[in-house]
PDB file of N, CA and C in Angstrom:
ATOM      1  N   UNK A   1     -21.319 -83.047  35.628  1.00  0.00           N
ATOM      2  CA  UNK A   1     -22.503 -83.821  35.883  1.00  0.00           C
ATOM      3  C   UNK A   1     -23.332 -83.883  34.624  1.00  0.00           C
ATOM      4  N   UNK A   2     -23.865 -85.152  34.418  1.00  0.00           N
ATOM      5  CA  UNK A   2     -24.625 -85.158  33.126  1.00  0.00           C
ATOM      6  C   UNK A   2     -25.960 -85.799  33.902  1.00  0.00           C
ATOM      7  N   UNK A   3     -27.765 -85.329  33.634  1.00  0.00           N
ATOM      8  CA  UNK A   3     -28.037 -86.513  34.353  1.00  0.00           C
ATOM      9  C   UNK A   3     -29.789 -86.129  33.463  1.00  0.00           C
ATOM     10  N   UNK A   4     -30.747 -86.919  33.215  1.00  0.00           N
ATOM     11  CA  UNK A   4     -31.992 -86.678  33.080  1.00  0.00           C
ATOM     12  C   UNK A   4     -32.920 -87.195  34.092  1.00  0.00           C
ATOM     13  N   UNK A   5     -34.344 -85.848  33.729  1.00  0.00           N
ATOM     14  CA  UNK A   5     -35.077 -85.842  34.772  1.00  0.00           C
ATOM     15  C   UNK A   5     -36.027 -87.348  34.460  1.00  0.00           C
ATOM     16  N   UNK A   6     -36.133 -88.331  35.693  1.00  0.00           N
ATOM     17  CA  UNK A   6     -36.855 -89.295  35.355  1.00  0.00           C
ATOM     18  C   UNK A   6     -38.409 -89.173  36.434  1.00  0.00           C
ATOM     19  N   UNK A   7     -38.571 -87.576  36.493  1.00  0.00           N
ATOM     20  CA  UNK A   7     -40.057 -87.711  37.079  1.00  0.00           C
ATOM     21  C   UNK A   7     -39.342 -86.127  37.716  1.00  0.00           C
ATOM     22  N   UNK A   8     -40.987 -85.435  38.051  1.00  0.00           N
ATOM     23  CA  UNK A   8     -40.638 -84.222  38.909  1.00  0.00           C
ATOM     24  C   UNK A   8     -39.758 -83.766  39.409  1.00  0.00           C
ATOM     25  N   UNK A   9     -38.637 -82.950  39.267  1.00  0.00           N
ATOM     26  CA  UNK A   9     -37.885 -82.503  39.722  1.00  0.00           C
ATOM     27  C   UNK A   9     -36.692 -83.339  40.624  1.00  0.00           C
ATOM     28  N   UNK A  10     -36.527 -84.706  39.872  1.00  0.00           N
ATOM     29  CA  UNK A  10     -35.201 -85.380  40.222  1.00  0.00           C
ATOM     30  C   UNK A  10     -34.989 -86.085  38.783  1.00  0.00           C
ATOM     31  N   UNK A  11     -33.533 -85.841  39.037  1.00  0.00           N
ATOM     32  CA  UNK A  11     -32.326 -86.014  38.279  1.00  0.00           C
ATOM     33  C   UNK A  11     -31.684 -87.546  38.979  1.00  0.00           C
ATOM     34  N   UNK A  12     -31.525 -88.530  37.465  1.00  0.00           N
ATOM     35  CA  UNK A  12     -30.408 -89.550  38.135  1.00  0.00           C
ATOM     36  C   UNK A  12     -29.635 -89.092  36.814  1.00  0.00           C
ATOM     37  N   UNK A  13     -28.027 -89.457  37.027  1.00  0.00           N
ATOM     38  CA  UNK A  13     -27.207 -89.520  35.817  1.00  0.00           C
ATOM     39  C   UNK A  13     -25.762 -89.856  36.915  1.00  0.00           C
ATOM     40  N   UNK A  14     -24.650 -88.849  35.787  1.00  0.00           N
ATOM     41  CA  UNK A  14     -23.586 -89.277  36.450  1.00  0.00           C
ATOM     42  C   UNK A  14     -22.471 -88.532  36.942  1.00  0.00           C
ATOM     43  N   UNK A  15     -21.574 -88.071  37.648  1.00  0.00           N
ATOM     44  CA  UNK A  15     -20.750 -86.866  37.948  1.00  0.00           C
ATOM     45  C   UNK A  15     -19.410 -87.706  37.830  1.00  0.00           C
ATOM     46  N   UNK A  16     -19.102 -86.520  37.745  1.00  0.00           N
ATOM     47  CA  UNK A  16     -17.072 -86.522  37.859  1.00  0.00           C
ATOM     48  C   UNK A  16     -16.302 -85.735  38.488  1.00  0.00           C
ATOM     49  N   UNK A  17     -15.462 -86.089  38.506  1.00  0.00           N
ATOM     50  CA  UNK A  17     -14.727 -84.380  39.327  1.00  0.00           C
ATOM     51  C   UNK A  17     -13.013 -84.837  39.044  1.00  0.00           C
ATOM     52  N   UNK A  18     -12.372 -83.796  38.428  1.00  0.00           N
ATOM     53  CA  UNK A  18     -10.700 -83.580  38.212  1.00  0.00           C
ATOM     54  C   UNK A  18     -10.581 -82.493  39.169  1.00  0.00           C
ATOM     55  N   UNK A  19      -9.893 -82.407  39.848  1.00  0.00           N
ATOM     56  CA  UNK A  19      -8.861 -82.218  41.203  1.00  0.00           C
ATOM     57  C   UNK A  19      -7.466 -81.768  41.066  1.00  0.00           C
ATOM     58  N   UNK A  20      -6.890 -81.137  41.673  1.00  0.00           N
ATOM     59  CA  UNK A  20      -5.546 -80.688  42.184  1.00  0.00           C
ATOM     60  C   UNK A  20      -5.689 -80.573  43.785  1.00  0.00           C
ATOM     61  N   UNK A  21      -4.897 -81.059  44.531  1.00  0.00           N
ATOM     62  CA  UNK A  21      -5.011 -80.977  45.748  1.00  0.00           C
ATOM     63  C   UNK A  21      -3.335 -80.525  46.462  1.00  0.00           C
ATOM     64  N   UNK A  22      -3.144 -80.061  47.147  1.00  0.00           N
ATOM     65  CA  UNK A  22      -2.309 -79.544  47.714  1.00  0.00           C
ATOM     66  C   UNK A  22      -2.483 -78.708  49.005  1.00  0.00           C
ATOM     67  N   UNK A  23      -1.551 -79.647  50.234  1.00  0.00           N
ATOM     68  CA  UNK A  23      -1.118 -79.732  51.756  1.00  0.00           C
ATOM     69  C   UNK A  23       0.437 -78.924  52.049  1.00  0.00           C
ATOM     70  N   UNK A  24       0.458 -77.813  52.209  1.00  0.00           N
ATOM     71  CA  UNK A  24       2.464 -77.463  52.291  1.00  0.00           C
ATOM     72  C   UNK A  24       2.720 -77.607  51.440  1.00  0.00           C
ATOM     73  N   UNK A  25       3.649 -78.584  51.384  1.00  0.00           N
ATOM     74  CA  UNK A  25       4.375 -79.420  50.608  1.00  0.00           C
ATOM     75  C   UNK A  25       4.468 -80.516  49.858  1.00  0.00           C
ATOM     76  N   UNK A  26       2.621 -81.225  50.092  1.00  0.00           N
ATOM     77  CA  UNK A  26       2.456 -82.273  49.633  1.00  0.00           C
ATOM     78  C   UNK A  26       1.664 -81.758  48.533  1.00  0.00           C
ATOM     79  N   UNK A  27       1.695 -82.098  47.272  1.00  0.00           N
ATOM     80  CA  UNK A  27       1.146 -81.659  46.521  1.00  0.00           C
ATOM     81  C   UNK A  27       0.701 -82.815  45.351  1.00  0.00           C
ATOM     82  N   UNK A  28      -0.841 -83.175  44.644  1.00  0.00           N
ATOM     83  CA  UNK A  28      -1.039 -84.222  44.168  1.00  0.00           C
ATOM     84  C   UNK A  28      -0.686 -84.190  42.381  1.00  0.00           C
ATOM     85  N   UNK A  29      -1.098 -85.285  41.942  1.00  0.00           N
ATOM     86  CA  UNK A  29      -1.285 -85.135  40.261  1.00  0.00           C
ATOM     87  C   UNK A  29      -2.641 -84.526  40.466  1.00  0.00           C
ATOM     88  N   UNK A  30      -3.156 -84.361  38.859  1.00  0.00           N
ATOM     89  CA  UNK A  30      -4.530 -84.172  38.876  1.00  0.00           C
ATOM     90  C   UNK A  30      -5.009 -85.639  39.502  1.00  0.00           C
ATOM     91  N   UNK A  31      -6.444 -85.778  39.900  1.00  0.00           N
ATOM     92  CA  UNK A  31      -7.217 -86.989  40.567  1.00  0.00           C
ATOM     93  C   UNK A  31      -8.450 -86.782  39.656  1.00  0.00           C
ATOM     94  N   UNK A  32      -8.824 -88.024  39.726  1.00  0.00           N
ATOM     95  CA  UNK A  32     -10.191 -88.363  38.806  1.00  0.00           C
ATOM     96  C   UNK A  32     -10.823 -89.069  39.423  1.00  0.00           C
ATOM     97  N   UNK A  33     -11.944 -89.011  39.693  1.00  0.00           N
ATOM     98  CA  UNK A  33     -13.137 -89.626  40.289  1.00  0.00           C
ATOM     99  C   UNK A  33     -14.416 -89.806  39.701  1.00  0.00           C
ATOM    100  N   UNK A  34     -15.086 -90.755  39.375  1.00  0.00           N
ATOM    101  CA  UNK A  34     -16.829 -90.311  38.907  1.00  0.00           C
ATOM    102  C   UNK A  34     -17.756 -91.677  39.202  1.00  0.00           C
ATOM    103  N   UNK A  35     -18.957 -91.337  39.033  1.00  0.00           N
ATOM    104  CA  UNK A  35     -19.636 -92.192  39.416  1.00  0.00           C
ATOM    105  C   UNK A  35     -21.386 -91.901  39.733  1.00  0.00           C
ATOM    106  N   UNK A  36     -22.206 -92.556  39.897  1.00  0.00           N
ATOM    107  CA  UNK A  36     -23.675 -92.131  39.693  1.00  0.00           C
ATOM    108  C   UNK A  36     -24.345 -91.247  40.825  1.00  0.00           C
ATOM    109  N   UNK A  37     -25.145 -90.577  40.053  1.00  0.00           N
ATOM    110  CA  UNK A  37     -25.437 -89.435  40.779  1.00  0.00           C
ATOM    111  C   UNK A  37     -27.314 -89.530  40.586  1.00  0.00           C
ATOM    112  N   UNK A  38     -27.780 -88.589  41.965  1.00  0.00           N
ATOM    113  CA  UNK A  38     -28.971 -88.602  42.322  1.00  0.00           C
ATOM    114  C   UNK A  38     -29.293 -87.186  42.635  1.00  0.00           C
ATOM    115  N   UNK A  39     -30.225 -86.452  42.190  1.00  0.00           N
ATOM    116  CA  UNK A  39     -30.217 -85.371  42.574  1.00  0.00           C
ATOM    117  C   UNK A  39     -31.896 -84.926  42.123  1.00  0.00           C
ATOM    118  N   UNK A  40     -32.050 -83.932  43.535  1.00  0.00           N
ATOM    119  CA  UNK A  40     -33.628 -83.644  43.858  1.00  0.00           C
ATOM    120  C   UNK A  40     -34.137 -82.119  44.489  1.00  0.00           C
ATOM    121  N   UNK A  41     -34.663 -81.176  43.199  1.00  0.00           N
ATOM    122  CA  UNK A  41     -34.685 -80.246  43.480  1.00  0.00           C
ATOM    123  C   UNK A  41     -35.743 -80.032  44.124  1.00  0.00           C
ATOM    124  N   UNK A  42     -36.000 -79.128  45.049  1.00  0.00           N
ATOM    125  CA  UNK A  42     -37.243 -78.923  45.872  1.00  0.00           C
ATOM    126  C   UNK A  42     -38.225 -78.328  45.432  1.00  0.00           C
ATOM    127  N   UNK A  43     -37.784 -77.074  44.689  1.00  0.00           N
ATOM    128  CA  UNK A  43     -38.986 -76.413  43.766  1.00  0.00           C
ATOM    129  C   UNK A  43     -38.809 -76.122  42.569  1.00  0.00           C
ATOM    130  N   UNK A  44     -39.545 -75.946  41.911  1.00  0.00           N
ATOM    131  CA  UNK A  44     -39.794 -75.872  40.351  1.00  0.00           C
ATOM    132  C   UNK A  44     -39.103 -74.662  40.048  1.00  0.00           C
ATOM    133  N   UNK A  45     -38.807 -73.658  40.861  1.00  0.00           N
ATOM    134  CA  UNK A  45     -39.193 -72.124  40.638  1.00  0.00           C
ATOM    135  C   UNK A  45     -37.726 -71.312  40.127  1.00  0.00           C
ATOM    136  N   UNK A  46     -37.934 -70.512  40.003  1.00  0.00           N
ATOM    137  CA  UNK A  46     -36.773 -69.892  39.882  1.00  0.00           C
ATOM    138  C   UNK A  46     -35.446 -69.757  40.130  1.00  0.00           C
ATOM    139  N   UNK A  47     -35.650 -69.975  41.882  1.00  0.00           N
ATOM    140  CA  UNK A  47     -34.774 -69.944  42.745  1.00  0.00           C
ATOM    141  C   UNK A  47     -35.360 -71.473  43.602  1.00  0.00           C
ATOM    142  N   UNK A  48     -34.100 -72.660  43.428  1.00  0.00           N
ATOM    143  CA  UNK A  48     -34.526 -73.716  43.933  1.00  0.00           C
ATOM    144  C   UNK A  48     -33.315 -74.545  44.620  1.00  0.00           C
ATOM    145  N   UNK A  49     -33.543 -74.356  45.636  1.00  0.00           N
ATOM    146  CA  UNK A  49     -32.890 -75.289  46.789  1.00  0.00           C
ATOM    147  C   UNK A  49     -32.848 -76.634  45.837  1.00  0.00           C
ATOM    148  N   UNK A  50     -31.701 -77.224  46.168  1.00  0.00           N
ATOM    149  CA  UNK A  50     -31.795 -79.038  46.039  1.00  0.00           C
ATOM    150  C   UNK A  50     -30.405 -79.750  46.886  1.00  0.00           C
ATOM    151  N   UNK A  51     -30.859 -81.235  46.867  1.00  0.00           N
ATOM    152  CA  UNK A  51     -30.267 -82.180  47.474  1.00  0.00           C
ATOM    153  C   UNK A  51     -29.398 -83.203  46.517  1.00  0.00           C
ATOM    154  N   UNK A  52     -28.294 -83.497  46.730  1.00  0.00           N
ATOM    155  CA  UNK A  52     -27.644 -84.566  45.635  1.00  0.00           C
ATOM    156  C   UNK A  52     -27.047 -85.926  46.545  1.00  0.00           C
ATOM    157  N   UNK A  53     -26.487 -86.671  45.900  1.00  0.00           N
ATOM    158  CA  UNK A  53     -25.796 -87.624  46.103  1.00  0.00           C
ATOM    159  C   UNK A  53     -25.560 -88.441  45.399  1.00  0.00           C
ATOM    160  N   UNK A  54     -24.250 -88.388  45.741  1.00  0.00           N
ATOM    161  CA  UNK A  54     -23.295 -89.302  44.615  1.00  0.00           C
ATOM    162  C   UNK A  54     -21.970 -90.647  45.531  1.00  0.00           C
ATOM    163  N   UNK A  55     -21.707 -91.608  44.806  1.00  0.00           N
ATOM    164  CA  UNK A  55     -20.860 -92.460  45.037  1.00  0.00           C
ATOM    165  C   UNK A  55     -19.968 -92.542  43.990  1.00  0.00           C
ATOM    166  N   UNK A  56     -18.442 -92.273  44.242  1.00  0.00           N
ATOM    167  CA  UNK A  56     -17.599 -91.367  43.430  1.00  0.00           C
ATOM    168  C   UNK A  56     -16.184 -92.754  43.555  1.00  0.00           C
ATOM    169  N   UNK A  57     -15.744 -93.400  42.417  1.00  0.00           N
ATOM    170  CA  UNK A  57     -14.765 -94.435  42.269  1.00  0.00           C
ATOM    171  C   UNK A  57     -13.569 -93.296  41.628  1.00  0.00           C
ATOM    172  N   UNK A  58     -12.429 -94.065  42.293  1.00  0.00           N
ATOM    173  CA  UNK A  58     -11.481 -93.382  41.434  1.00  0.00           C
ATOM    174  C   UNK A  58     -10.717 -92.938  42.450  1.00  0.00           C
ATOM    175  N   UNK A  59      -9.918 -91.778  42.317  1.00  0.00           N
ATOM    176  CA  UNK A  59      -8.867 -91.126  43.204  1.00  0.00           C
ATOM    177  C   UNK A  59      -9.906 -89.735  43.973  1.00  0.00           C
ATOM    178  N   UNK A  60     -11.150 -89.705  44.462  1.00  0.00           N
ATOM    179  CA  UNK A  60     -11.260 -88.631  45.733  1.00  0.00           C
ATOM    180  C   UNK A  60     -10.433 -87.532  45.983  1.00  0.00           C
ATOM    181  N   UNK A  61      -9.349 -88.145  46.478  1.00  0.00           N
ATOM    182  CA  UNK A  61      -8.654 -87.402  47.922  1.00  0.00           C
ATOM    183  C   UNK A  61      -7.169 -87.584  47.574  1.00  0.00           C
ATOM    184  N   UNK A  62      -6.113 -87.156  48.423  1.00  0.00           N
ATOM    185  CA  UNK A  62      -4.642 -87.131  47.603  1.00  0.00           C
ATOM    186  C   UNK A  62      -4.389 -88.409  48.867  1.00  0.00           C
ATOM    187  N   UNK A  63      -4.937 -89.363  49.646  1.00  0.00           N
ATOM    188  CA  UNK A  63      -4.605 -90.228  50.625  1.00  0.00           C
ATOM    189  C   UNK A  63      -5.059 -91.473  49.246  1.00  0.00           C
ATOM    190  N   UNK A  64      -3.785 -92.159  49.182  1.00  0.00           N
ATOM    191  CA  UNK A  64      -3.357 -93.279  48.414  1.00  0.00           C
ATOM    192  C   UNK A  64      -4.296 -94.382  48.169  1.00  0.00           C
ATOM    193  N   UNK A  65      -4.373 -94.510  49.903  1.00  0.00           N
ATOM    194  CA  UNK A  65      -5.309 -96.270  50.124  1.00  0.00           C
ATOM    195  C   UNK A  65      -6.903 -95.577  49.721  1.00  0.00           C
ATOM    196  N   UNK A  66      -7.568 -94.049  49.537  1.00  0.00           N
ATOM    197  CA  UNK A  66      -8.830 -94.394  49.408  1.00  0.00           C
ATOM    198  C   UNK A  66      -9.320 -94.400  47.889  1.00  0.00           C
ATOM    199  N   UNK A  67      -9.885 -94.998  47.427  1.00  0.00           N
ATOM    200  CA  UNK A  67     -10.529 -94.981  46.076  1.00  0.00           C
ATOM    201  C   UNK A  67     -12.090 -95.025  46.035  1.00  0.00           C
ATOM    202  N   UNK A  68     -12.665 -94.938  46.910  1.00  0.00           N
ATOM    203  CA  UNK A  68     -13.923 -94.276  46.962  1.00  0.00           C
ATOM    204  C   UNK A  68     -14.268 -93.319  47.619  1.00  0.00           C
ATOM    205  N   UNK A  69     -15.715 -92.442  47.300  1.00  0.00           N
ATOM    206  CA  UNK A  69     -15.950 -91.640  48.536  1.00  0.00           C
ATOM    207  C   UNK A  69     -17.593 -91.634  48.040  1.00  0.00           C
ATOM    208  N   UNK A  70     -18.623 -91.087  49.302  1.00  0.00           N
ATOM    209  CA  UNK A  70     -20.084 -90.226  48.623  1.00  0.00           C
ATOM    210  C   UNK A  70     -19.673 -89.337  48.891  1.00  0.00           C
ATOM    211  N   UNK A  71     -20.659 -88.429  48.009  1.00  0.00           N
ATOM    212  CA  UNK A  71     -20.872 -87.089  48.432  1.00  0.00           C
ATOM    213  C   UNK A  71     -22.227 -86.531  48.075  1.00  0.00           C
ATOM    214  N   UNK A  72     -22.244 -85.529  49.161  1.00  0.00           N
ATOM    215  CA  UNK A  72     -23.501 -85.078  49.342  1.00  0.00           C
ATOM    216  C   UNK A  72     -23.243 -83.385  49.434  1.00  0.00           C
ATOM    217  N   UNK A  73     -23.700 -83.052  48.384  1.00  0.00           N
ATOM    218  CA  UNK A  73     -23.717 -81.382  48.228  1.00  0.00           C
ATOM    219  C   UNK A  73     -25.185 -81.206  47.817  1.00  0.00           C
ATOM    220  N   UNK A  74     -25.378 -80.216  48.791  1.00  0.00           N
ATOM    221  CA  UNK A  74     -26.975 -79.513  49.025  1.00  0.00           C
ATOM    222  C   UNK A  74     -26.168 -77.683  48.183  1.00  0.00           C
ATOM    223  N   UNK A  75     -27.579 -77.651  47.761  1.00  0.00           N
ATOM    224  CA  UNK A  75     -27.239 -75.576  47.412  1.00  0.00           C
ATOM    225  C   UNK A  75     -28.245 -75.557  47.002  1.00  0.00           C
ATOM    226  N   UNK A  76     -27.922 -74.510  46.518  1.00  0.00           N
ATOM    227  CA  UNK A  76     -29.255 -73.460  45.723  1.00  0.00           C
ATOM    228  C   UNK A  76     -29.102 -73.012  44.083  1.00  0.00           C
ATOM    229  N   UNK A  77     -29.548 -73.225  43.024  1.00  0.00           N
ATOM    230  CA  UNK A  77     -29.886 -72.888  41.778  1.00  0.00           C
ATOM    231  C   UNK A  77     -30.890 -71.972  41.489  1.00  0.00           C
ATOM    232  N   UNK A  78     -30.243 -71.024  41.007  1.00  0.00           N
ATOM    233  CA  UNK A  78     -30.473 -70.053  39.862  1.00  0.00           C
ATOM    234  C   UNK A  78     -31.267 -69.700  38.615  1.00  0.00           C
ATOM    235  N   UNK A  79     -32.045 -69.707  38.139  1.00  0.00           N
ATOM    236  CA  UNK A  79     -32.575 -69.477  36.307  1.00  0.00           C
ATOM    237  C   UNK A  79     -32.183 -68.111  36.039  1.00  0.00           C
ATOM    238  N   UNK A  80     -30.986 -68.284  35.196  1.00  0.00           N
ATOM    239  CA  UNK A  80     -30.670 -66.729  34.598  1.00  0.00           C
ATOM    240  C   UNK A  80     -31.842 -66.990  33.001  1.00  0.00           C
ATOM    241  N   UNK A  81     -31.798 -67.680  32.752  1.00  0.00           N
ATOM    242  CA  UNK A  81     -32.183 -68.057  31.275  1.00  0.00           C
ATOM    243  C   UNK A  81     -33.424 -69.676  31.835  1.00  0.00           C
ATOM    244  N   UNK A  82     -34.081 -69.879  30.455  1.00  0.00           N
ATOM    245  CA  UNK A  82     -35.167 -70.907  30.369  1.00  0.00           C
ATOM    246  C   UNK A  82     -33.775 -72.008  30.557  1.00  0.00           C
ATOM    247  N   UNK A  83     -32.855 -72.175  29.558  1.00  0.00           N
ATOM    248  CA  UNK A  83     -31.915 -73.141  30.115  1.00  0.00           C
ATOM    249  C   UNK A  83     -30.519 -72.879  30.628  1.00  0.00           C
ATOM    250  N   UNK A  84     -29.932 -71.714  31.286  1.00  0.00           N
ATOM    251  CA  UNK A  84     -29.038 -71.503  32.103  1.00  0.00           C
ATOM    252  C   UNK A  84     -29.489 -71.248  33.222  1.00  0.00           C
ATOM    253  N   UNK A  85     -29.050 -71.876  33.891  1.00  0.00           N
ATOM    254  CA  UNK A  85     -29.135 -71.724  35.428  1.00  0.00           C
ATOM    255  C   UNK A  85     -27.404 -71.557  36.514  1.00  0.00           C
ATOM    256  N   UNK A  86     -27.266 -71.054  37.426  1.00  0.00           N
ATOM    257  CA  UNK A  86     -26.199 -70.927  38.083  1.00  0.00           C
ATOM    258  C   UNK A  86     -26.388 -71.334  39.318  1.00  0.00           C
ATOM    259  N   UNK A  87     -25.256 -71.921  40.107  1.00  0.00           N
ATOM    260  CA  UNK A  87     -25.692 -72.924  41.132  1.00  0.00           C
ATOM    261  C   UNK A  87     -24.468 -72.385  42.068  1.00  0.00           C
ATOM    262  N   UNK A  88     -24.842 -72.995  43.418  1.00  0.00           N
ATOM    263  CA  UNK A  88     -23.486 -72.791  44.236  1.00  0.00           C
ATOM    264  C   UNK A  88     -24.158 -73.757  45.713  1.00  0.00           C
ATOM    265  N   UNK A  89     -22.872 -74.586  45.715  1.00  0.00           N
ATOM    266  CA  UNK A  89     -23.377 -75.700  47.111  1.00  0.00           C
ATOM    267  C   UNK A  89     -22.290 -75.727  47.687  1.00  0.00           C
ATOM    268  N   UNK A  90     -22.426 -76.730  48.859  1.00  0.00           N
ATOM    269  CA  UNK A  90     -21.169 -76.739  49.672  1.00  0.00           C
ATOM    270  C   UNK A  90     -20.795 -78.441  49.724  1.00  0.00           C
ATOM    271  N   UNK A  91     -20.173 -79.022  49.033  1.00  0.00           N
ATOM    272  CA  UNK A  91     -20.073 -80.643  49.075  1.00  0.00           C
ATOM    273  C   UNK A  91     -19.449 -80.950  50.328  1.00  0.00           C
ATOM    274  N   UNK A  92     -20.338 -81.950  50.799  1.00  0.00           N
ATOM    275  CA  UNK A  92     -19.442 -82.685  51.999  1.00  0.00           C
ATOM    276  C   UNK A  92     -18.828 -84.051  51.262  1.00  0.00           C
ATOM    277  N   UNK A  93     -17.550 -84.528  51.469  1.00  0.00           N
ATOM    278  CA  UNK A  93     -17.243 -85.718  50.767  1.00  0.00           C
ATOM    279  C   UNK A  93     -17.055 -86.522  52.339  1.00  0.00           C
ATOM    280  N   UNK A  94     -17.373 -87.959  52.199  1.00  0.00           N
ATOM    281  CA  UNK A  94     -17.262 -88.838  53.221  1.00  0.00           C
ATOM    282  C   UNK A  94     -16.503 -90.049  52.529  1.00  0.00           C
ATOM    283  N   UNK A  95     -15.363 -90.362  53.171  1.00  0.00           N
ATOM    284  CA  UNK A  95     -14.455 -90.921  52.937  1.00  0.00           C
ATOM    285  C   UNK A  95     -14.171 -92.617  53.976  1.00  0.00           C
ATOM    286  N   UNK A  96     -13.667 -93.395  53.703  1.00  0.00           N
ATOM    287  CA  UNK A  96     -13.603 -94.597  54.319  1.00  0.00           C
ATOM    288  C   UNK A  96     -13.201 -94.938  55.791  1.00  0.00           C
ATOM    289  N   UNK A  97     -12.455 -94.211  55.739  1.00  0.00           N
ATOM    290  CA  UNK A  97     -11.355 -93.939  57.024  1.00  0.00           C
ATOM    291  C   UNK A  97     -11.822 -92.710  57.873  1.00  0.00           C
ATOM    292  N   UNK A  98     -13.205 -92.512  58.200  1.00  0.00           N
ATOM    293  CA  UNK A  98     -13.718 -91.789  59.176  1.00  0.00           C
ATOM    294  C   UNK A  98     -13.456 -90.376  58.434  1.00  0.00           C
ATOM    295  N   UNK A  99     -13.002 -89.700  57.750  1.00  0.00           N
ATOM    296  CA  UNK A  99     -12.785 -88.153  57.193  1.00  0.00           C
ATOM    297  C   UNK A  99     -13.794 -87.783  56.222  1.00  0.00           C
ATOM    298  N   UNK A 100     -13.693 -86.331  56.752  1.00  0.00           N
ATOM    299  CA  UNK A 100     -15.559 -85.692  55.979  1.00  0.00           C
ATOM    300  C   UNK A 100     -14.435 -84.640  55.884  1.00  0.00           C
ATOM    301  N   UNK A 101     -14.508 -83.862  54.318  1.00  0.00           N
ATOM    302  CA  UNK A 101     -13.896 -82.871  53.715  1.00  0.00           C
ATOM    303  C   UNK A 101     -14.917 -82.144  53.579  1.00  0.00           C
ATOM    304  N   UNK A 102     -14.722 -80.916  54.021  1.00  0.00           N
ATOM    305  CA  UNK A 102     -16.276 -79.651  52.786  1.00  0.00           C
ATOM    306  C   UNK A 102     -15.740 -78.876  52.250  1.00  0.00           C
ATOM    307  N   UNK A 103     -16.575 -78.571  51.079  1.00  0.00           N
ATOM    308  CA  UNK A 103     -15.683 -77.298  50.128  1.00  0.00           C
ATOM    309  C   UNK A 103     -17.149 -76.969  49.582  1.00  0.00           C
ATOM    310  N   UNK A 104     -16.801 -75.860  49.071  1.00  0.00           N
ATOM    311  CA  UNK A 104     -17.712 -74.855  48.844  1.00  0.00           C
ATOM    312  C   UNK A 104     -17.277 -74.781  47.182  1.00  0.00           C
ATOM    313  N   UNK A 105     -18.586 -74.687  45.991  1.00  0.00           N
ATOM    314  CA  UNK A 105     -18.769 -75.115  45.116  1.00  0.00           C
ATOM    315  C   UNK A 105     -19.785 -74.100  44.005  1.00  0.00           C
ATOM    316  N   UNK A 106     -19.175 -73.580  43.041  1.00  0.00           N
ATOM    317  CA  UNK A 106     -20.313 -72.972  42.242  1.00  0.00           C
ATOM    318  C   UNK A 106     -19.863 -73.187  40.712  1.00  0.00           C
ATOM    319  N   UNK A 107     -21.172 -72.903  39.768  1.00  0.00           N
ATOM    320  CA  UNK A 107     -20.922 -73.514  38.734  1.00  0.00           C
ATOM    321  C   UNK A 107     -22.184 -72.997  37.985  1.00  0.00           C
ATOM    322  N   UNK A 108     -22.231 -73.584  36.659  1.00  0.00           N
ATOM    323  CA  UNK A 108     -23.377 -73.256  35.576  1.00  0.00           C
ATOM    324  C   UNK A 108     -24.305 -74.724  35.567  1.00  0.00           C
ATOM    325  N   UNK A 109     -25.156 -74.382  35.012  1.00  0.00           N
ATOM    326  CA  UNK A 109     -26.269 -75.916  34.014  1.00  0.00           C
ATOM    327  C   UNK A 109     -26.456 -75.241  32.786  1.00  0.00           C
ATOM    328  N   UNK A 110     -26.336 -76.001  31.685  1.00  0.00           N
ATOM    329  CA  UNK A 110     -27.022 -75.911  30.608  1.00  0.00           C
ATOM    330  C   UNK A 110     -27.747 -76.361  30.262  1.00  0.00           C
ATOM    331  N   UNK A 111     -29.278 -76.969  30.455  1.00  0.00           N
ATOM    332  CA  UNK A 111     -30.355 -77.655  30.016  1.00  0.00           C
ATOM    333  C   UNK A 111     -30.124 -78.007  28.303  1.00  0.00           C
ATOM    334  N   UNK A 112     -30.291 -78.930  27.930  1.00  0.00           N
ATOM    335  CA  UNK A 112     -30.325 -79.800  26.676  1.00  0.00           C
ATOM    336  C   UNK A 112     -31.923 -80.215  26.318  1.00  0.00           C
ATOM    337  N   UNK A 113     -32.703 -79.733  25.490  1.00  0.00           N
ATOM    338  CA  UNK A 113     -34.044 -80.089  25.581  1.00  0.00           C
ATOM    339  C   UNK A 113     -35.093 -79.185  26.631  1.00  0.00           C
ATOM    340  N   UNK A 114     -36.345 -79.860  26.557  1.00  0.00           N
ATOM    341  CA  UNK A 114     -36.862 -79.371  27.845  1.00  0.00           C
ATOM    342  C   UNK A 114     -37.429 -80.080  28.738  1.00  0.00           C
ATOM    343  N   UNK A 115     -37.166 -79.475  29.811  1.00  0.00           N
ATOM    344  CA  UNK A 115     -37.910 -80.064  31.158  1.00  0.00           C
ATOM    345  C   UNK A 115     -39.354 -80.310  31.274  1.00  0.00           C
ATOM    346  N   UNK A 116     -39.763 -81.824  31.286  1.00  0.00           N
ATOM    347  CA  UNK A 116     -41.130 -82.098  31.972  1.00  0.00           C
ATOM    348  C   UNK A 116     -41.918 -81.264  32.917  1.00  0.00           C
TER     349      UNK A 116
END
């Protein structure tokens, strides 16, 4: 995710996501997906809940016919540092054909500059 703050504590920019997916025996290439992203933290503070959403082109899911999906992953962020922070959400992906995937998600930020 790359994205700048364009007012209080929301983020527009853009996400991606590379994938391996594997069912038994069905097993995918890597998948690539990306596309613009919205994201809105609740508090300033240390420890801050937020909300995202994104509309994601590309390969999603290891099912052939879909090439889009949103997604919406809510969590909670971290400040280990003024610009590291550590995050962990649970993405729901919503898909064309009636299917909602969730997976559970954690990761770093590195702030570039500083925050308004």
């Amino acid at each position: 995710q790359a994205g700048y703050y364009v007012a209080d504590r929301l983020i527009i920019g853009l996400t991606g996501s590379l994938m391996k997916e594997w069912l038994g025996e069905l097993h995918s290439k890597n998948l690539f997906s990306g596309g613009p992203l919205i994201r809105y933290h609740f508090t300033a503070s240390r420890l801050s809940p937020f909300a995202a959403l994104s509309y994601q082109l590309g390969k999603p899911v290891i099912n052939p016919n879909i090439n889009q999906a949103l997604l919406f992953p809510p969590g909670l962020n971290f400040s280990l540092l003024p610009t590291i922070r550590l995050e962990a959400s649970y993405s729901l992906l919503f898909v064309p054909v009636r299917e909602q995937i969730g997976q559970a998600q954690i990761g770093a930020t590195i702030s570039f500059g500083s925050k308004r």
